[in-house]
C-alpha atoms as a PDB file:
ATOM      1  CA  UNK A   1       0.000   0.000   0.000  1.00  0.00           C
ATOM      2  CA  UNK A   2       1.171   3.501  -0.999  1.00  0.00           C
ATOM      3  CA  UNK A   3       2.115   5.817   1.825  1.00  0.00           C
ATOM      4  CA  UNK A   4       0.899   9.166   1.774  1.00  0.00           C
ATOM      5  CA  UNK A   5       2.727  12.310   2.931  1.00  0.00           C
ATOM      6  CA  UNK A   6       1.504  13.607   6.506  1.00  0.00           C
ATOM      7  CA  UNK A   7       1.803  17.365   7.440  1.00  0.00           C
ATOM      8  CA  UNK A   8       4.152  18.031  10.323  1.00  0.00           C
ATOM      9  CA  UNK A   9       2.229  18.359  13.364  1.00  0.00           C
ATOM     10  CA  UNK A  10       4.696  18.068  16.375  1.00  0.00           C
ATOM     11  CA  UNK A  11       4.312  21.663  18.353  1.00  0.00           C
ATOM     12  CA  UNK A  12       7.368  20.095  20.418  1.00  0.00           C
ATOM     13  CA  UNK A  13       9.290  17.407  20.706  1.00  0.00           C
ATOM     14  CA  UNK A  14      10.853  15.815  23.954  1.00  0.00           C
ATOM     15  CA  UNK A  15      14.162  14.478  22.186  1.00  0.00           C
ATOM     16  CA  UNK A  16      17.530  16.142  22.334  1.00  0.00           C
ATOM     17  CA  UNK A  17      19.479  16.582  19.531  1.00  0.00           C
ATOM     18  CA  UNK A  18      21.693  13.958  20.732  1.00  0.00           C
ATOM     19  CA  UNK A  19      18.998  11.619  20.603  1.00  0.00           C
ATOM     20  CA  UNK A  20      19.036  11.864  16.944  1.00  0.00           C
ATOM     21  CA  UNK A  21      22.893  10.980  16.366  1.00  0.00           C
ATOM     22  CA  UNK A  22      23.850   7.330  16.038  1.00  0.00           C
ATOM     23  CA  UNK A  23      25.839   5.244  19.169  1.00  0.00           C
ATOM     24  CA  UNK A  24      28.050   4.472  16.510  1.00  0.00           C
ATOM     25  CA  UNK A  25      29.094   7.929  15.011  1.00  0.00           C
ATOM     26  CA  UNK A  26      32.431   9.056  14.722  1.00  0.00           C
ATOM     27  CA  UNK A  27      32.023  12.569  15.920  1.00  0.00           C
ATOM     28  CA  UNK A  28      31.021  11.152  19.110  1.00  0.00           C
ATOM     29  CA  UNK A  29      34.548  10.158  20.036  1.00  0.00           C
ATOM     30  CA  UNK A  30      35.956  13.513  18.462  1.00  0.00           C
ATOM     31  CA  UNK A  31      33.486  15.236  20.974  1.00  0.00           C
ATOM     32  CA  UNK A  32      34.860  13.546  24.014  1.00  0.00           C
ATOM     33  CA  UNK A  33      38.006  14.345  23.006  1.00  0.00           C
ATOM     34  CA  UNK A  34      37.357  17.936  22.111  1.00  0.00           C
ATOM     35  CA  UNK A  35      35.393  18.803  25.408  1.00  0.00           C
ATOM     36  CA  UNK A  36      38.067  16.917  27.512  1.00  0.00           C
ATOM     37  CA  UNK A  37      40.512  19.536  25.740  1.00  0.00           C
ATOM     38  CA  UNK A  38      38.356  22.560  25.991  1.00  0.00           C
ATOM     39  CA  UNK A  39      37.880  21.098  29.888  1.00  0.00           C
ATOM     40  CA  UNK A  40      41.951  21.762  30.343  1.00  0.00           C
ATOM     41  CA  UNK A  41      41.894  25.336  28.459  1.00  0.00           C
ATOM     42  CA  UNK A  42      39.007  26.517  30.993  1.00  0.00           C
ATOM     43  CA  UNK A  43      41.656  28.622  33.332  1.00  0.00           C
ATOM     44  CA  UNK A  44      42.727  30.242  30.176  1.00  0.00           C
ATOM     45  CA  UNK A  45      39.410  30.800  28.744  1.00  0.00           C
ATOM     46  CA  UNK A  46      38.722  32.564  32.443  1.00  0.00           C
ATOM     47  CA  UNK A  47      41.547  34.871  32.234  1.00  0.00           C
ATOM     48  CA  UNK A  48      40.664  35.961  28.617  1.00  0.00           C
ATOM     49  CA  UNK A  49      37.265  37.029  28.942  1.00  0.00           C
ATOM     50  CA  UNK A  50      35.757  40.061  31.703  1.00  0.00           C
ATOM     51  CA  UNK A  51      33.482  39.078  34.598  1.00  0.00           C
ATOM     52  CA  UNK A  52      31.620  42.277  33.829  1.00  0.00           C
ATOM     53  CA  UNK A  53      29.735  42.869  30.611  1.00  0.00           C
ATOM     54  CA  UNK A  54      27.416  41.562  28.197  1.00  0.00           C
ATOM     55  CA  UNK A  55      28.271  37.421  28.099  1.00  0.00           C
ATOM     56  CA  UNK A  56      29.839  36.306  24.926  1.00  0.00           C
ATOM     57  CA  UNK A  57      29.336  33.361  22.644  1.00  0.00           C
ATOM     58  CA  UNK A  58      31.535  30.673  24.688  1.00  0.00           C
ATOM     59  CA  UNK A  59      34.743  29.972  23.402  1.00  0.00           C
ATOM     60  CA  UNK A  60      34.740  26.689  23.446  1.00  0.00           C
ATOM     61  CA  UNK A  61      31.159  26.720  20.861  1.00  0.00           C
ATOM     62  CA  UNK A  62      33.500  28.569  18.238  1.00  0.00           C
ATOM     63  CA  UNK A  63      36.680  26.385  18.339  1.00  0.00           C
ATOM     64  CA  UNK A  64      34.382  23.618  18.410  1.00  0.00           C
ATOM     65  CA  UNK A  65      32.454  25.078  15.261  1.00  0.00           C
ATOM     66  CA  UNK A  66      36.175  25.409  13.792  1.00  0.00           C
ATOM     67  CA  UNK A  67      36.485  21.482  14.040  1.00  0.00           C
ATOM     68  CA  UNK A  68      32.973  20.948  12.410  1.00  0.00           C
ATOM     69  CA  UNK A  69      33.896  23.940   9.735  1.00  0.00           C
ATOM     70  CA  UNK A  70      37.044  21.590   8.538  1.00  0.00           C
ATOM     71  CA  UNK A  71      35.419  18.289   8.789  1.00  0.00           C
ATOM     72  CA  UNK A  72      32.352  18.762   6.835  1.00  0.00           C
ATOM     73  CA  UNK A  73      34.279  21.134   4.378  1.00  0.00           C
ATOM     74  CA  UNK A  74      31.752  24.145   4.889  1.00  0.00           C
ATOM     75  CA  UNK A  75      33.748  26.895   3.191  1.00  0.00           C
ATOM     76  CA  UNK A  76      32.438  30.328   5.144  1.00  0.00           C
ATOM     77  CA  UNK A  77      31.721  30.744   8.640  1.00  0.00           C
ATOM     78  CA  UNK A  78      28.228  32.759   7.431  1.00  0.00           C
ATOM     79  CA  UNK A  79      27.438  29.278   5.390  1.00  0.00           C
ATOM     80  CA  UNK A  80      28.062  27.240   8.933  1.00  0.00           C
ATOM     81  CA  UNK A  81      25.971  29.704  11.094  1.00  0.00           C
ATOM     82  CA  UNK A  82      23.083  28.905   8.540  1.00  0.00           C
ATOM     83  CA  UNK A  83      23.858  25.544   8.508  1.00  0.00           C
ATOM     84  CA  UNK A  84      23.828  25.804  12.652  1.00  0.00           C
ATOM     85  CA  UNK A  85      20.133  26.746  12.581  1.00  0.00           C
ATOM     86  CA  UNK A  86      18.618  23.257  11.130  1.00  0.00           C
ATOM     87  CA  UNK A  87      21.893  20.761  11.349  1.00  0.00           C
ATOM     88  CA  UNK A  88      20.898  18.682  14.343  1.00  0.00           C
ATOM     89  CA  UNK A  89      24.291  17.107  14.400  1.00  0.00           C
ATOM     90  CA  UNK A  90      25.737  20.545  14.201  1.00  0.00           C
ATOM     91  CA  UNK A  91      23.655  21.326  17.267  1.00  0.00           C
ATOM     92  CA  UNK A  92      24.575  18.314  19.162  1.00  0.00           C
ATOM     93  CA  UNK A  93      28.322  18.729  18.384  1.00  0.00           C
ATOM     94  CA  UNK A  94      28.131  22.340  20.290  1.00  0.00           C
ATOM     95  CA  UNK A  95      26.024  21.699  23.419  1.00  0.00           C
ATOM     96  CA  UNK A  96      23.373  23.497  21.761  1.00  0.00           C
ATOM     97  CA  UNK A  97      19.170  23.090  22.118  1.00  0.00           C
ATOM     98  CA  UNK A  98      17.073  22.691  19.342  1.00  0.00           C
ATOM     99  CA  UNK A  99      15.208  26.266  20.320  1.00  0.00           C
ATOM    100  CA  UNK A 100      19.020  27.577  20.941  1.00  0.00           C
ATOM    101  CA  UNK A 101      19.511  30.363  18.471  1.00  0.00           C
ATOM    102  CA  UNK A 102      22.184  30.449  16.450  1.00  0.00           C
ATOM    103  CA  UNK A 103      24.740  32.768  16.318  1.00  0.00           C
ATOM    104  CA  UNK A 104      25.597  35.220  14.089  1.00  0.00           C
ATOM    105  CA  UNK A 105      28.915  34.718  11.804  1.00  0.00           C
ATOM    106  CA  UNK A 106      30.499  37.731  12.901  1.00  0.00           C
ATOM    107  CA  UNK A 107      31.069  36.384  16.322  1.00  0.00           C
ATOM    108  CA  UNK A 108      34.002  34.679  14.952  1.00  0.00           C
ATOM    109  CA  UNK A 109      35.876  37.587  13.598  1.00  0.00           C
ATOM    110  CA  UNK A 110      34.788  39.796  16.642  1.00  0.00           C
ATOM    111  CA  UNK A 111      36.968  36.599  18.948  1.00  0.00           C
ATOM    112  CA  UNK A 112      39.489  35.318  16.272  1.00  0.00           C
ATOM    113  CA  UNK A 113      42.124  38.237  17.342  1.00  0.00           C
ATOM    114  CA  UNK A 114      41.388  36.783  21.209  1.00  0.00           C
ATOM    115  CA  UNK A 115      41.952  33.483  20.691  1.00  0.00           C
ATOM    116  CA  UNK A 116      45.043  33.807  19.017  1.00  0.00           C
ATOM    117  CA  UNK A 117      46.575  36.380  21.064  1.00  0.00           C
ATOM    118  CA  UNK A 118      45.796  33.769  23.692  1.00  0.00           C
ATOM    119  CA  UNK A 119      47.103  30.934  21.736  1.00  0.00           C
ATOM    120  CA  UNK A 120      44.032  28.812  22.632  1.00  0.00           C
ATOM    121  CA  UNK A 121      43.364  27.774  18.990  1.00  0.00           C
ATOM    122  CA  UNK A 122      46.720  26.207  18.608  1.00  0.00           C
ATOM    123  CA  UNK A 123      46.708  24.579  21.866  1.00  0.00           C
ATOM    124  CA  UNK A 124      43.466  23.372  21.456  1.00  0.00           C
ATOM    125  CA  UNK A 125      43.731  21.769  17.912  1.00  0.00           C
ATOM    126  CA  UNK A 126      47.569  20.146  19.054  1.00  0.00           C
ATOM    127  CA  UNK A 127      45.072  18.848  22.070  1.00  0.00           C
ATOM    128  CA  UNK A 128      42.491  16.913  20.116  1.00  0.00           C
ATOM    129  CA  UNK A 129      45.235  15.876  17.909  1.00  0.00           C
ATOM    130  CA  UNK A 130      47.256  14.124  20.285  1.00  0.00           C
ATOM    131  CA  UNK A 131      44.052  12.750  21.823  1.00  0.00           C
ATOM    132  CA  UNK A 132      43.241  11.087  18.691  1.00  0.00           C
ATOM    133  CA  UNK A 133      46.603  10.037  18.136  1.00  0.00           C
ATOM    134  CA  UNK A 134      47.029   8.139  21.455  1.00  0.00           C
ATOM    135  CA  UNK A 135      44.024   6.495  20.304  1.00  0.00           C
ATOM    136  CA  UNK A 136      44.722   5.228  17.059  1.00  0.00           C
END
C-alpha cells in the first residue's frame, strides 16, 4: 500500500538533539576528546574574557564550530551559522538546544584576534590531535 505524505504536526518534541545521532558515530569520540581539551583550556578561557559585561558566545562553541567547519568542508563561517540553525548534528556537536539560536557569523571575527593572542586555537587543535593520536 502507498504511503501518503503527513503534514508536520509536532508543536514540540521531547528528544535532544543527541537523541538523533547514532551510538556508533564518529564525531562522538571527536566530541569527548574535544570537550576533555576545551575542559583543560578553561583557566585560560577565564583569564581571557571580563566578569563584567554583556556574556559572549563561549569559546569553546566557536573552536568547536572550527572542528565541524574543517570536517564537513563548509567553506564560510556565514554558510556554517546557517547551517547551525537546522543541522541537528551541528547542534549536538556544540552543546546546543534545538530552540538555541544560532549565532551570528560575525562572532568569529569579533573573537578570532582573542583566541590567538591567547594561543588557545593552537593549543586546542595540538590537544584533540594528540588525543586522537594516542588512540589510534
Amino acid at each position: 500500500m502507498r504511503g501518503r505524505p503527513k503534514q508536520q504536526t509536532t508543536l514540540f518534541s521531547l528528544r535532544t538533539p543527541g537523541d538523533r545521532v547514532p551510538a556508533a558515530h564518529p564525531l562522538r569520540r571527536v566530541k569527548d576528546m574535544a570537550d576533555a581539551a576545551l575542559a583543560a583550556l578553561s583557566p585560560t578561557f577565564d583569564a581571557m574574557y571580563s566578569d563584567t559585561g554583556r556574556p559572549s558566545i563561549p569559546p569553546e562553541q566557536l573552536l568547536k564550530s572550527c572542528l565541524l567547519m574543517a570536517f564537513y568542508s563548509v567553506r564560510s563561517e556565514r554558510l556554517f551559522c546557517e547551517q547551525l540553525d537546522y543541522n541537528l548534528l551541528f547542534r549536538w556537536f556544540l552543546d546546543m538546544g534545538m530552540e538555541d539560536a544560532s549565532f551570528d557569523h560575525s562572532t568569529f571575527s569579533q573573537n578570532r584576534d582573542r583566541l590567538l593572542e591567547h594561543d588557545v586555537a593552537r593549543r586546542f587543535f595540538l590537544a584533540v590531535m594528540s588525543q586522537a593520536q594516542a588512540r589510534g
